[in-house]
C-alpha atoms as a PDB file:
ATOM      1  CA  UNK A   1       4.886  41.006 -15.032  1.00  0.00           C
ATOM      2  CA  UNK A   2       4.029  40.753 -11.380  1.00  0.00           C
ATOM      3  CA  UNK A   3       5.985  37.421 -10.889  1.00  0.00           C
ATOM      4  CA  UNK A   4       8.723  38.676 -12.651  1.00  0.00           C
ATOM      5  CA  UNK A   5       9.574  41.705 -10.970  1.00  0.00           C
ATOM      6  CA  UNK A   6       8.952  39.814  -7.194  1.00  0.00           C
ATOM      7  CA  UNK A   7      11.896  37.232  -9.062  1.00  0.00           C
ATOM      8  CA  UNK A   8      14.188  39.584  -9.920  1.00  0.00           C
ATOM      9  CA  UNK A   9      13.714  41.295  -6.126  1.00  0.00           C
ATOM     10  CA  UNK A  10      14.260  37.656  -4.761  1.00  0.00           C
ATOM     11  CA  UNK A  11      17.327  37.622  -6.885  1.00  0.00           C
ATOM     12  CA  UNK A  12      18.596  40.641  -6.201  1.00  0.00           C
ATOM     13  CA  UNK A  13      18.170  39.783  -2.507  1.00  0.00           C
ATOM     14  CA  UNK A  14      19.557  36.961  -3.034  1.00  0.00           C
ATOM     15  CA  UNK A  15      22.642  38.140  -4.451  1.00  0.00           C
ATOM     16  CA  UNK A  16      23.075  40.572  -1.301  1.00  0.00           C
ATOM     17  CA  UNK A  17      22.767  37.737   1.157  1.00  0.00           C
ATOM     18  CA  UNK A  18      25.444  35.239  -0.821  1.00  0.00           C
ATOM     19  CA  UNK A  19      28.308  37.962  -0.709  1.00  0.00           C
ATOM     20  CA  UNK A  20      27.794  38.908   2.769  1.00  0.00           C
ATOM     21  CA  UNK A  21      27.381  35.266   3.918  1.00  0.00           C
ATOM     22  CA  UNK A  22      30.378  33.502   1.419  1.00  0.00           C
ATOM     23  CA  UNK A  23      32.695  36.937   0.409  1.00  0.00           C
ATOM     24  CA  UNK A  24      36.175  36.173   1.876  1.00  0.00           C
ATOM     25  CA  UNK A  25      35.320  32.805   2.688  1.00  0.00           C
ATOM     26  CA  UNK A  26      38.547  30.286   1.653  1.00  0.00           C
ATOM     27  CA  UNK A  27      38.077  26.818   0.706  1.00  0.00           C
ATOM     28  CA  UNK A  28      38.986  25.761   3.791  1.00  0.00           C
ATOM     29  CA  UNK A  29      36.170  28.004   5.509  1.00  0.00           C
ATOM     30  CA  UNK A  30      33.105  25.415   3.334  1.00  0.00           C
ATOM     31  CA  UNK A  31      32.175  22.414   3.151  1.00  0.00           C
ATOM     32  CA  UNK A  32      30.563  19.963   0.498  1.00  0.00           C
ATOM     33  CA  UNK A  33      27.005  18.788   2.413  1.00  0.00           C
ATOM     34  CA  UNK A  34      25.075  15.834   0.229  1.00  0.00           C
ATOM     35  CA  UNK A  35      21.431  15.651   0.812  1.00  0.00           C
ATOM     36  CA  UNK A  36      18.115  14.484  -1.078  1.00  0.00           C
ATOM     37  CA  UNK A  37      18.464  17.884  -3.109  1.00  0.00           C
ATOM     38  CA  UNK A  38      22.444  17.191  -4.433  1.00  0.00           C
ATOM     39  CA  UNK A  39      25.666  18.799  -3.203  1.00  0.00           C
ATOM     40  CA  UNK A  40      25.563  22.001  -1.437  1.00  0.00           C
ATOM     41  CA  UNK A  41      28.685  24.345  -0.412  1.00  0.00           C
ATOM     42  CA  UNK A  42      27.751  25.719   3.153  1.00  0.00           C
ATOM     43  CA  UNK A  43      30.378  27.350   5.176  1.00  0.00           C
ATOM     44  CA  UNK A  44      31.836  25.710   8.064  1.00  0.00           C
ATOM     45  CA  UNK A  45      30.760  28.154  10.871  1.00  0.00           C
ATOM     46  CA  UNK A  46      27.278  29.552   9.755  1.00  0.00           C
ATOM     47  CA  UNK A  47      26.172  32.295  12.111  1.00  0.00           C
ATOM     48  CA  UNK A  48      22.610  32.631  11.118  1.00  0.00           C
ATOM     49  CA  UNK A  49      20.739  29.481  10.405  1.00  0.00           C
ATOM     50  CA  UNK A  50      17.198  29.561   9.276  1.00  0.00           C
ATOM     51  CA  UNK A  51      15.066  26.729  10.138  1.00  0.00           C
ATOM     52  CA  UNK A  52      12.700  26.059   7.517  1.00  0.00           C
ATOM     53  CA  UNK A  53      10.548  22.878   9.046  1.00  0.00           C
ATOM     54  CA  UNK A  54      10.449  23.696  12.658  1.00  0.00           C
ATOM     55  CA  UNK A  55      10.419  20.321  13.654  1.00  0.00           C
ATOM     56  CA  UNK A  56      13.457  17.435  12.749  1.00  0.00           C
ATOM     57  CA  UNK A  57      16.265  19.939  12.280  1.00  0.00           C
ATOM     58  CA  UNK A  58      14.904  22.459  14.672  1.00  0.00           C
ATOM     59  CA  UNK A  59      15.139  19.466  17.063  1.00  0.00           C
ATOM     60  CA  UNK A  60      18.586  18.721  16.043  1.00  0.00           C
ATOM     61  CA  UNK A  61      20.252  22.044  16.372  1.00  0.00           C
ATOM     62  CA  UNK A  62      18.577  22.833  20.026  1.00  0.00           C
ATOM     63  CA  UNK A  63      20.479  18.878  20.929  1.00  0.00           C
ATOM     64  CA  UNK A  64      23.804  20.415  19.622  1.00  0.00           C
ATOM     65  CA  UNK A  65      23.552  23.611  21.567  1.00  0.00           C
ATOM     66  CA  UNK A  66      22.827  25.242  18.309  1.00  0.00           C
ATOM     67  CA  UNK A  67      20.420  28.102  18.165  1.00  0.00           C
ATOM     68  CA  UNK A  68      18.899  29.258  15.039  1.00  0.00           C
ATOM     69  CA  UNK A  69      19.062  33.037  14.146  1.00  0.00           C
ATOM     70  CA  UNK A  70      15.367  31.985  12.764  1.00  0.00           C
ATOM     71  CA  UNK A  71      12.797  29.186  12.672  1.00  0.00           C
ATOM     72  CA  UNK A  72       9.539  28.665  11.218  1.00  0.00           C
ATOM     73  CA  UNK A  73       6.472  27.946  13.895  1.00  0.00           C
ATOM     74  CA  UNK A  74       3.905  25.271  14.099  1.00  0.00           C
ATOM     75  CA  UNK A  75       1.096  26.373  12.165  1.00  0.00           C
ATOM     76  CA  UNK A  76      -2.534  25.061  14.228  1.00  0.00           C
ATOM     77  CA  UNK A  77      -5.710  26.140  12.981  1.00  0.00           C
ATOM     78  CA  UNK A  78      -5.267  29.991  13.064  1.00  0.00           C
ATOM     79  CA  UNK A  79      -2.202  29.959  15.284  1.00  0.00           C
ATOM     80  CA  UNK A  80       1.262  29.664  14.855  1.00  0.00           C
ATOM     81  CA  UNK A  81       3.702  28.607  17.488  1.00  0.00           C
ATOM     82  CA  UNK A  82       6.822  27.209  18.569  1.00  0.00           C
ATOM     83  CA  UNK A  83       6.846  23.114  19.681  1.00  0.00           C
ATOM     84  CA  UNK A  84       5.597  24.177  23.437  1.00  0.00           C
ATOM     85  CA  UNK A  85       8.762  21.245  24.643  1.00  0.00           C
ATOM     86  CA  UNK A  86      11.424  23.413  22.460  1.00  0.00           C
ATOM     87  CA  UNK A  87       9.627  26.853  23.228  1.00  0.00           C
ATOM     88  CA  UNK A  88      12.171  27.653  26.143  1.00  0.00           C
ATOM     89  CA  UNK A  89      14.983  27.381  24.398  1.00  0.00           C
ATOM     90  CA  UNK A  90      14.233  29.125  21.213  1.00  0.00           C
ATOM     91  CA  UNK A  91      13.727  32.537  23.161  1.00  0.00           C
ATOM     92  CA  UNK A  92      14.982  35.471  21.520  1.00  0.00           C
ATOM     93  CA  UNK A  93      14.906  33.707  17.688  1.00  0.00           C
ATOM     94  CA  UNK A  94      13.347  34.997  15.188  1.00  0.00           C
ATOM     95  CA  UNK A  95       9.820  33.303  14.522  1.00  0.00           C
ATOM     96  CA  UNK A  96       8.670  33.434  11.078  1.00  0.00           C
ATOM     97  CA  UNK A  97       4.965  33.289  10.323  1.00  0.00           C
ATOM     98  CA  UNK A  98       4.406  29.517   8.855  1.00  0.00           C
ATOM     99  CA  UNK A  99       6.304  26.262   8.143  1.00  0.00           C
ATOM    100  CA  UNK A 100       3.714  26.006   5.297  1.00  0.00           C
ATOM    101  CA  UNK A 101       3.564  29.157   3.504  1.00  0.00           C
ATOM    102  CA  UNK A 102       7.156  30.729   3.744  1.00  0.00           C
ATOM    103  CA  UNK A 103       7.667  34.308   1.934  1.00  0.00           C
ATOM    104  CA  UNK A 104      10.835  34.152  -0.095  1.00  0.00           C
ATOM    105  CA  UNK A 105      10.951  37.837  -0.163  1.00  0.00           C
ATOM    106  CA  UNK A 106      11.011  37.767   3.447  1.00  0.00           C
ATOM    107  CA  UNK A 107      13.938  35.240   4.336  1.00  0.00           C
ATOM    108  CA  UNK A 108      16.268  37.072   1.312  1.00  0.00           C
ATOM    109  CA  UNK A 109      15.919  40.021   3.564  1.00  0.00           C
ATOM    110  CA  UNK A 110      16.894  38.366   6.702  1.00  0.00           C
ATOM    111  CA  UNK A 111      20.005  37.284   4.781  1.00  0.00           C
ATOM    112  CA  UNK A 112      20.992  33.866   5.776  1.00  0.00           C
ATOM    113  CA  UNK A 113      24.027  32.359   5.566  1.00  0.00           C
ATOM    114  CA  UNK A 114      22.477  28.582   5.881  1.00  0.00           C
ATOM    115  CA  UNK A 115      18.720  27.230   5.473  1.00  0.00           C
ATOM    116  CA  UNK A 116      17.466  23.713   6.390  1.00  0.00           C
ATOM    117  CA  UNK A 117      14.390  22.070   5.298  1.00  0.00           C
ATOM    118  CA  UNK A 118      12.439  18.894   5.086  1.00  0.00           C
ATOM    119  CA  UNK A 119      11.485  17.321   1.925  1.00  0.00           C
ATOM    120  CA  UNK A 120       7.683  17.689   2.923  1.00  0.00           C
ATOM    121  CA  UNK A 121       7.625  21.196   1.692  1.00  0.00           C
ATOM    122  CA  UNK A 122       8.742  21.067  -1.625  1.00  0.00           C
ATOM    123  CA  UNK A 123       4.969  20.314  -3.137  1.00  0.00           C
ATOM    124  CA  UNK A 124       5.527  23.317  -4.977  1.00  0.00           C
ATOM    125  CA  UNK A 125       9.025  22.780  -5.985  1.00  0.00           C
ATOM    126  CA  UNK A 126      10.504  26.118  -3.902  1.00  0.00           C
ATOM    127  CA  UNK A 127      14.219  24.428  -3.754  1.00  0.00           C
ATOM    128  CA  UNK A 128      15.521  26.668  -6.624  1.00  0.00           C
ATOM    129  CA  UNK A 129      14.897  30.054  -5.364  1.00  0.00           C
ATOM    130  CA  UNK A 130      15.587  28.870  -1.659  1.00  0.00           C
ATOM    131  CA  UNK A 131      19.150  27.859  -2.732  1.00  0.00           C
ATOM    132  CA  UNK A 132      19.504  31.073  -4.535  1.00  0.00           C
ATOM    133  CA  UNK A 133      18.813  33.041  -1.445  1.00  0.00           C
ATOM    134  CA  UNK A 134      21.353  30.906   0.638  1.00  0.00           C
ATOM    135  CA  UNK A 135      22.847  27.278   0.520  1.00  0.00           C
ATOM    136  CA  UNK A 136      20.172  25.333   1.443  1.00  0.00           C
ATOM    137  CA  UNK A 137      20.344  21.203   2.780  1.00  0.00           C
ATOM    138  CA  UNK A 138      17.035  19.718   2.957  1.00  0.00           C
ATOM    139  CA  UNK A 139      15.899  16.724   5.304  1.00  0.00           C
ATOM    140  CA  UNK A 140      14.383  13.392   4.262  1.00  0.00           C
ATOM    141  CA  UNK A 141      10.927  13.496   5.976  1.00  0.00           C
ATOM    142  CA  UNK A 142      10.905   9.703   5.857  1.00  0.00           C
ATOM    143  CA  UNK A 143      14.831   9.610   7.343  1.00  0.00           C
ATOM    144  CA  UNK A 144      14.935   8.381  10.742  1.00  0.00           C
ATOM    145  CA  UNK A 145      15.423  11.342  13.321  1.00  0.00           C
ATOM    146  CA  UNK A 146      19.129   9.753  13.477  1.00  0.00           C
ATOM    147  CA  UNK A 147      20.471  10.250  10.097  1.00  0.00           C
ATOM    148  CA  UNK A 148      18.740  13.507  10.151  1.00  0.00           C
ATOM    149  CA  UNK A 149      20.783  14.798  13.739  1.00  0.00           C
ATOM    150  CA  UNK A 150      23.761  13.253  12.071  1.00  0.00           C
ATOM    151  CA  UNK A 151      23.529  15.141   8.744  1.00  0.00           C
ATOM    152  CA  UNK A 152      23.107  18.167  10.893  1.00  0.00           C
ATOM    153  CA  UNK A 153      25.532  17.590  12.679  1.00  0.00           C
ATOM    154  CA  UNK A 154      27.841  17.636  10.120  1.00  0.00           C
ATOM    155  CA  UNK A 155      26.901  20.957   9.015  1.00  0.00           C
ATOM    156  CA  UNK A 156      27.634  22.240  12.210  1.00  0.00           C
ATOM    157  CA  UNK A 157      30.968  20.158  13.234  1.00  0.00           C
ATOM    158  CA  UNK A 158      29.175  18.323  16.343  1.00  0.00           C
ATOM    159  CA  UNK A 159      29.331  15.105  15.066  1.00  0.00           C
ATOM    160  CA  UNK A 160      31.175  13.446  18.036  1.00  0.00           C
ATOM    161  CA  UNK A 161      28.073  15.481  19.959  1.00  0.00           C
ATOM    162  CA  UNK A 162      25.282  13.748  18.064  1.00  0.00           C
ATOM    163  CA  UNK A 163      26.914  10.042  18.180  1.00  0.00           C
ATOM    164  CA  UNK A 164      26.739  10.751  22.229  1.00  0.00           C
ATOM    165  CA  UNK A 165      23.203  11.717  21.724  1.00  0.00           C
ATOM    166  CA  UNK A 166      22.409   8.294  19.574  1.00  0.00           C
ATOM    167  CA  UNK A 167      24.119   6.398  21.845  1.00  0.00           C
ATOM    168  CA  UNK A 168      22.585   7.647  24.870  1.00  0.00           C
ATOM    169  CA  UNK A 169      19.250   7.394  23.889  1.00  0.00           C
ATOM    170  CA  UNK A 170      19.928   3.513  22.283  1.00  0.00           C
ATOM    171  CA  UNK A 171      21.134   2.650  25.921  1.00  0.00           C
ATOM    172  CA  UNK A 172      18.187   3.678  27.389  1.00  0.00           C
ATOM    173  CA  UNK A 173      16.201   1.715  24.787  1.00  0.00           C
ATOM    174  CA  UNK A 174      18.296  -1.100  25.875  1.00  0.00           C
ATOM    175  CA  UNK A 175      17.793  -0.541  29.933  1.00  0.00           C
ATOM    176  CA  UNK A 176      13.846  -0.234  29.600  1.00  0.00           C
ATOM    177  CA  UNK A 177      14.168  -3.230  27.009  1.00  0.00           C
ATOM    178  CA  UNK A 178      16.412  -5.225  29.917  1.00  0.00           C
ATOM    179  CA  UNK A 179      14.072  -4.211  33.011  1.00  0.00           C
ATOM    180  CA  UNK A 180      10.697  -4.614  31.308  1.00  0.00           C
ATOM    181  CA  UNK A 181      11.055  -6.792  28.155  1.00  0.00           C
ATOM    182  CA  UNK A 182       9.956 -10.097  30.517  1.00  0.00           C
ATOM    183  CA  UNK A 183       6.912  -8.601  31.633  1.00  0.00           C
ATOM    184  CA  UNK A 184       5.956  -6.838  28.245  1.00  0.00           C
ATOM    185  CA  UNK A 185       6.371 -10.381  26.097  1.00  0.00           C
ATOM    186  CA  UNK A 186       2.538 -10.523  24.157  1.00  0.00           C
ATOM    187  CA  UNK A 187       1.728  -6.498  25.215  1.00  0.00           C
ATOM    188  CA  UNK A 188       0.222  -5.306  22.634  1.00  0.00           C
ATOM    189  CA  UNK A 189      -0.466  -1.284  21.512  1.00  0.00           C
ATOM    190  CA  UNK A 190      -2.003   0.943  19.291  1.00  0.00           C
ATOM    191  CA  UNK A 191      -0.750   4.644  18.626  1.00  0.00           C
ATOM    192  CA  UNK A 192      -3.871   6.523  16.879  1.00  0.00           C
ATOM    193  CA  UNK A 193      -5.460   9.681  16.300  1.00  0.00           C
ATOM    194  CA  UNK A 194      -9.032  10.450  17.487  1.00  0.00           C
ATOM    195  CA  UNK A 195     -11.448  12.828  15.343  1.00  0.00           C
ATOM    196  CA  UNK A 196     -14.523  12.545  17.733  1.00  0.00           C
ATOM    197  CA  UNK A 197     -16.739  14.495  14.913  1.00  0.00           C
ATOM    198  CA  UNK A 198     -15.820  12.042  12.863  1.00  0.00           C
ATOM    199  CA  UNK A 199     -16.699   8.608  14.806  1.00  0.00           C
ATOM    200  CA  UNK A 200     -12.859   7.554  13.783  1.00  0.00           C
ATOM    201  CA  UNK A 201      -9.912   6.507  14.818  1.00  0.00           C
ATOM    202  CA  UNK A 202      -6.671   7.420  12.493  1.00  0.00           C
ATOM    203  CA  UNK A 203      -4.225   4.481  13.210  1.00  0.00           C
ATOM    204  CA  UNK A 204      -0.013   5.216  13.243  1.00  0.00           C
ATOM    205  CA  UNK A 205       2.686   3.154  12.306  1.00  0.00           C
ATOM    206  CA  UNK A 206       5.997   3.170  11.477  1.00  0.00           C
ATOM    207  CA  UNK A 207       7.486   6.274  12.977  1.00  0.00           C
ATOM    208  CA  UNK A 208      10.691   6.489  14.973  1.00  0.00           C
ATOM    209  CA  UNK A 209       8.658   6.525  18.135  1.00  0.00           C
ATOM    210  CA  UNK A 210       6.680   2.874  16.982  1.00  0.00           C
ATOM    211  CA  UNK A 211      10.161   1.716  16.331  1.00  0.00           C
ATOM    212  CA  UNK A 212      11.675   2.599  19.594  1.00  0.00           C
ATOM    213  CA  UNK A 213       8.681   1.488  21.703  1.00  0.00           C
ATOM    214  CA  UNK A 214       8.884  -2.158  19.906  1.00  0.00           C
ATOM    215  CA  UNK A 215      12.634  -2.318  20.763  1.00  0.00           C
ATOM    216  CA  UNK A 216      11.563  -2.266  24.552  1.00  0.00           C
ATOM    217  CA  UNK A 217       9.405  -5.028  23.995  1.00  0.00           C
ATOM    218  CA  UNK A 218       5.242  -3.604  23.309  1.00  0.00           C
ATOM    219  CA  UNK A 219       4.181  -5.442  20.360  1.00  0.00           C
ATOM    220  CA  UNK A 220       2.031  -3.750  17.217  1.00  0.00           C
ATOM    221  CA  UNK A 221      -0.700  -6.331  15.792  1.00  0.00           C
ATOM    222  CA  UNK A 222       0.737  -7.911  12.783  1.00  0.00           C
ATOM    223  CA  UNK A 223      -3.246  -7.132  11.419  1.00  0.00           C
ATOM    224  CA  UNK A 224      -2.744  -3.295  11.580  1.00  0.00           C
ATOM    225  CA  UNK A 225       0.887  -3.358   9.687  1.00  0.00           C
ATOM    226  CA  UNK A 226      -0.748  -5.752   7.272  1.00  0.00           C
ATOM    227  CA  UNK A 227      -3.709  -3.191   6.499  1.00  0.00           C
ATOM    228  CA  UNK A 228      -1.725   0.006   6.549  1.00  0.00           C
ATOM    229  CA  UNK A 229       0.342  -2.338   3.807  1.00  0.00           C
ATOM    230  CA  UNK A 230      -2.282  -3.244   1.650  1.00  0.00           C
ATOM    231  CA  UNK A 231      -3.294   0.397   1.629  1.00  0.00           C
ATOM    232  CA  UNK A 232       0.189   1.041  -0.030  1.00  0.00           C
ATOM    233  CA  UNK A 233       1.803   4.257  -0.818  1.00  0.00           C
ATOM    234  CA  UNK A 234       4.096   6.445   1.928  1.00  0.00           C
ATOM    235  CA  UNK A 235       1.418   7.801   4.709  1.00  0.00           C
ATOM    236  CA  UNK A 236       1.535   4.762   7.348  1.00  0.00           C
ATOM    237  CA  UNK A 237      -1.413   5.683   8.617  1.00  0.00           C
ATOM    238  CA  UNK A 238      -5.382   4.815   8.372  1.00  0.00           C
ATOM    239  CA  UNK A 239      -8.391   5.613   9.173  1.00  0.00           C
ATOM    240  CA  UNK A 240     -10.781   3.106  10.964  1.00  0.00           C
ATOM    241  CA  UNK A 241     -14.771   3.480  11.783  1.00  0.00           C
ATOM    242  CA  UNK A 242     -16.435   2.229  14.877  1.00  0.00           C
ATOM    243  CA  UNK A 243     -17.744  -1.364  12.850  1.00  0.00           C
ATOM    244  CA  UNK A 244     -13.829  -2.071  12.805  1.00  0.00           C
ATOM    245  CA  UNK A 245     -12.738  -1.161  16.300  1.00  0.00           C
ATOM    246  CA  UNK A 246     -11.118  -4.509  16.865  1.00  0.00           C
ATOM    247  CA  UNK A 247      -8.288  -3.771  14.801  1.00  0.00           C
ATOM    248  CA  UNK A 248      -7.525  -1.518  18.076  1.00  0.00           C
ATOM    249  CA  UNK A 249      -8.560  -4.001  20.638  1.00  0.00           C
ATOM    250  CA  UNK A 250      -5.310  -4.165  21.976  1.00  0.00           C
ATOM    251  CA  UNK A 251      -3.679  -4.142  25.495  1.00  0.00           C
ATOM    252  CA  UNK A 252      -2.661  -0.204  25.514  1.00  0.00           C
ATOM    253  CA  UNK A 253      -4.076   2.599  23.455  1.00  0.00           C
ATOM    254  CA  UNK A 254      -2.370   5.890  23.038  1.00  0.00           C
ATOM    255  CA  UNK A 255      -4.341   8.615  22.074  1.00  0.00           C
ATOM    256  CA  UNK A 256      -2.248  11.466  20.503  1.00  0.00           C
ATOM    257  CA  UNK A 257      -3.424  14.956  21.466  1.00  0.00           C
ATOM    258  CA  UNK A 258      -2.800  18.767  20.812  1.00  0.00           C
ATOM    259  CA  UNK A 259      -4.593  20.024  23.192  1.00  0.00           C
ATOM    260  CA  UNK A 260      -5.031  19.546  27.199  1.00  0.00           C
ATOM    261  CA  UNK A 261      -1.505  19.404  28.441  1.00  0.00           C
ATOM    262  CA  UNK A 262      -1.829  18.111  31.663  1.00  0.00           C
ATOM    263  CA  UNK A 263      -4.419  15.040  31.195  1.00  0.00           C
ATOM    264  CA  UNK A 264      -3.001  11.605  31.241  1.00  0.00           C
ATOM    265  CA  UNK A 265      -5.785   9.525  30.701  1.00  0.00           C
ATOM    266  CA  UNK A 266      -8.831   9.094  28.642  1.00  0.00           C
ATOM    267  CA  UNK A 267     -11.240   9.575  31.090  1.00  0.00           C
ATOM    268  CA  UNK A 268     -10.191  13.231  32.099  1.00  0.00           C
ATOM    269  CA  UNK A 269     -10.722  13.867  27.937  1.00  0.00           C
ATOM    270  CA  UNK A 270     -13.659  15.731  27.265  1.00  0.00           C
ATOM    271  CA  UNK A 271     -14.594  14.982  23.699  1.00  0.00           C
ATOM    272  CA  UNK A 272     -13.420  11.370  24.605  1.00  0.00           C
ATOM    273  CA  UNK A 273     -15.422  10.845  27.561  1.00  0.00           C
ATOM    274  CA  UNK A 274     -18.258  11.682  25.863  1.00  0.00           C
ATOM    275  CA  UNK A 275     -17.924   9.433  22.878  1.00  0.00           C
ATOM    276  CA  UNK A 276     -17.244   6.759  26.093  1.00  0.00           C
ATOM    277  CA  UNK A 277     -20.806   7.667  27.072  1.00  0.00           C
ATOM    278  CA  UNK A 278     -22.450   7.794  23.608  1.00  0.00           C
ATOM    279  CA  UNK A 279     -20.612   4.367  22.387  1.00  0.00           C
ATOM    280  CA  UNK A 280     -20.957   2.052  24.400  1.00  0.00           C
ATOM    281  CA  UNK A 281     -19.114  -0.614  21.904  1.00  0.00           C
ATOM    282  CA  UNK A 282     -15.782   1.402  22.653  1.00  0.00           C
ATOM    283  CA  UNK A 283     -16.244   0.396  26.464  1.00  0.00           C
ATOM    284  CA  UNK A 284     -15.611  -3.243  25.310  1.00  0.00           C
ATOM    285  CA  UNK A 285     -12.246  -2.753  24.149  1.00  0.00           C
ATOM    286  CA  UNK A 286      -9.311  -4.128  26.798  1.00  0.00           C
ATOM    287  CA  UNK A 287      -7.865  -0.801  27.267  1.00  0.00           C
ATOM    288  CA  UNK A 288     -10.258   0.679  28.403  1.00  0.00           C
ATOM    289  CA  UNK A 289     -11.765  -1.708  31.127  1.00  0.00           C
ATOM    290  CA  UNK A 290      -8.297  -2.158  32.095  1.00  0.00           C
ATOM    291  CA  UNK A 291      -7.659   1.906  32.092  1.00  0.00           C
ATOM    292  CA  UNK A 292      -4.602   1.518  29.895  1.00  0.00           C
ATOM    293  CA  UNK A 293      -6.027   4.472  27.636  1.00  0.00           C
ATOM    294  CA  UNK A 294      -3.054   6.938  27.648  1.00  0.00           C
ATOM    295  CA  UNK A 295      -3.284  10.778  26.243  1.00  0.00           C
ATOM    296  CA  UNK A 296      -0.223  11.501  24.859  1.00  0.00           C
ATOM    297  CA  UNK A 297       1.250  15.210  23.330  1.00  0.00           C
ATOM    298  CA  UNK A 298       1.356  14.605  19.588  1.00  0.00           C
ATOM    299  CA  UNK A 299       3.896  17.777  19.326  1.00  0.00           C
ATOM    300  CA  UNK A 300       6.749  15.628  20.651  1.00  0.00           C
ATOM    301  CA  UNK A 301       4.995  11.476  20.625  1.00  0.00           C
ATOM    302  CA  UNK A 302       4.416  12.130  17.322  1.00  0.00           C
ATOM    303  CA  UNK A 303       6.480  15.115  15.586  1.00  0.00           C
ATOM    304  CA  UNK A 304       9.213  14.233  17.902  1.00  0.00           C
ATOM    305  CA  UNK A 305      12.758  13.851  16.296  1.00  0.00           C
ATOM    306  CA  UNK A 306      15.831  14.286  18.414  1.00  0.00           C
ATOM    307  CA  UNK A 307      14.496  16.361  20.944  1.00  0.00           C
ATOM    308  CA  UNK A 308      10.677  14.896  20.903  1.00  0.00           C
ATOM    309  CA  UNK A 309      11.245  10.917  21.272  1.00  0.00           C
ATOM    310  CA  UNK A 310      13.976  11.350  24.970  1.00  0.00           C
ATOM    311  CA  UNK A 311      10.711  13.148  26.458  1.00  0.00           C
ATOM    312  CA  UNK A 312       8.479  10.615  25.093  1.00  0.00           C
ATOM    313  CA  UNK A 313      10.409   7.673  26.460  1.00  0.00           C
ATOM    314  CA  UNK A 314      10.406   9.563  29.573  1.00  0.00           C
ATOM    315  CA  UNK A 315       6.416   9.045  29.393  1.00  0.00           C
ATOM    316  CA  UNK A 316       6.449   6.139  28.695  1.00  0.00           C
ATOM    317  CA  UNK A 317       8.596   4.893  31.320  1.00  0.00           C
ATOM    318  CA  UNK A 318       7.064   7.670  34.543  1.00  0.00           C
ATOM    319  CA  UNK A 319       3.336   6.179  33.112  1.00  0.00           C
ATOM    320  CA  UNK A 320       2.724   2.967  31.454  1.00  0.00           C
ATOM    321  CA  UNK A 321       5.592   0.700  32.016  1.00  0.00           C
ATOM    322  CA  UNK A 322       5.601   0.220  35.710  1.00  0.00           C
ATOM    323  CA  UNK A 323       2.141  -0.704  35.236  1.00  0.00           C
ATOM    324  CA  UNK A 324       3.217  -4.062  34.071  1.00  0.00           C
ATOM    325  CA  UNK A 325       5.914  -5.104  36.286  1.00  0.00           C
END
């Protein structure tokens, strides 16, 4: 009886928001959007967006000039937060409590005329009574950060905007790829988490970021792609112990992080400079004699979409590339 009555509030909601966000629209005034989900009318000038996923098509609309009327945080641990690299410029929106655990009840009231999501959070199949509260487009989590800026885009008529944005940040691919490639041939890298309680590493592969870092000219061991395949299934990722720590034996090793926002390199880490000290083994690998062990933000080197990857390029090229030229 419970779950009934909080549906028929949702509807009712629901119902509220729609005519206030669509009454005395014309045809001419929406648009037909096709995403993972199916065909969705949205109109052409929403004025308050909610960002579901805070993170690809939060990304997107803060490279369009777009700001959201509301956006869901970051949820760590206890905490939720915005990205820290977006948190300027998503002052004065509305933060809602958790990208994990949104409350239907709550975004009918804030009456949206346009939601966006990622496919990640529909585990529990929430679509239907999100698209009854507004007209909701959901993002491929798999879908590289450019289809995802361009579908966006389209929503929100800046798609001559985003094509700049693509083609910008393919150039500077291209220049890093043109001043560094040379020195780089045979470089190899390895992008991996680090659970120090643990004993493990959690290897990486396949995002946009490994994509755009091999199109400058660093080079993934074909014996990491080939486990992660074997493994099978969508999460290109794995976890390795210390007895197989030469599958990361490679020339650079970045380290992604949450914490510690001003270290740079493994030896200013704290949890990792200890495990230095208690492993010995680990001081055998190449990166670290070499000190090519580089700390990196996982809120943009890793979550990074449109917004995220520029500033990791940006890293890359200020810290590790001009150490090979």
């Amino acid at each position: 009886m419970a779950a009934g009555m909080f549906s028929l509030v949702v509807g009712c909601s629901r119902q509220r928001a729609t005519l206030k966000s669509q009454a005395g629209l014309s045809p001419a005034e929406i648009r037909s959007i096709t995403h993972m989900m199916g065909t969705t009318q949205v109109p052409k000038a929403p004025q308050r967006i909610i960002a579901l996923g805070g993170l690809s098509e939060l990304e997107a609309l803060l490279v369009l000039g777009i700001q959201p009327f509301a956006a869901a945080g970051d949820d760590r641990g206890l905490r939720t937060v915005w990205q820290p690299h977006m948190k300027d410029q998503l002052q004065g929106v509305k933060m809602l409590p958790s990208r994990r655990n949104i409350s239907l009840e709550r975004l009918a009231a804030l009456q949206p005329d346009l939601m966006l999501a990622t496919s990640s959070q529909f585990q529990g199949n929430i679509y239907p009574q999100l698209s009854q509260i507004a007209p909701t487009v959901v993002l491929e989590h798999r879908q590289f950060w450019q289809e995802n800026l361009r579908l966006i885009a389209q929503i929100v008529n800046q798609t001559e905007q985003a094509e700049t944005w693509i083609s910008a940040f393919e150039q500077r691919l291209a220049t890093l790829a043109n001043t560094y490639g040379e020195a780089l041939a045979g470089t190899t890298y390895t992008m991996a988490f680090y659970f120090p309680d643990q004993r493990q590493f959690e290897l990486m592969e396949g995002d946009d970021l490994d994509l755009a870092v091999r199109q400058i000219g660093l080079e993934r061991p074909l014996e990491q792609s080939k486990l992660i395949d074997e493994r099978g299934g969508d999460a290109r990722r794995f976890r390795i112990s210390l007895e197989r720590l030469d599958l990361i034996d490679t020339d650079i090793l970045f380290i992604y992080y949450y914490q510690y926002p001003t270290i740079k390199k493994a030896s200013e880490l704290p949890e990792l400079n200890r495990f230095l000290e208690e492993e010995p083994v680990l001081r055998r690998l190449r990166a670290v004699q070499t000190d090519h062990v580089f700390m990196v933000p996982a809120y943009y080197w890793f979550h990074g979409g449109a917004m995220g990857l520029p500033l990791a390029i940006d890293d890359l090229a200020a810290e590790v590339l001009p150490l090979f030229t």
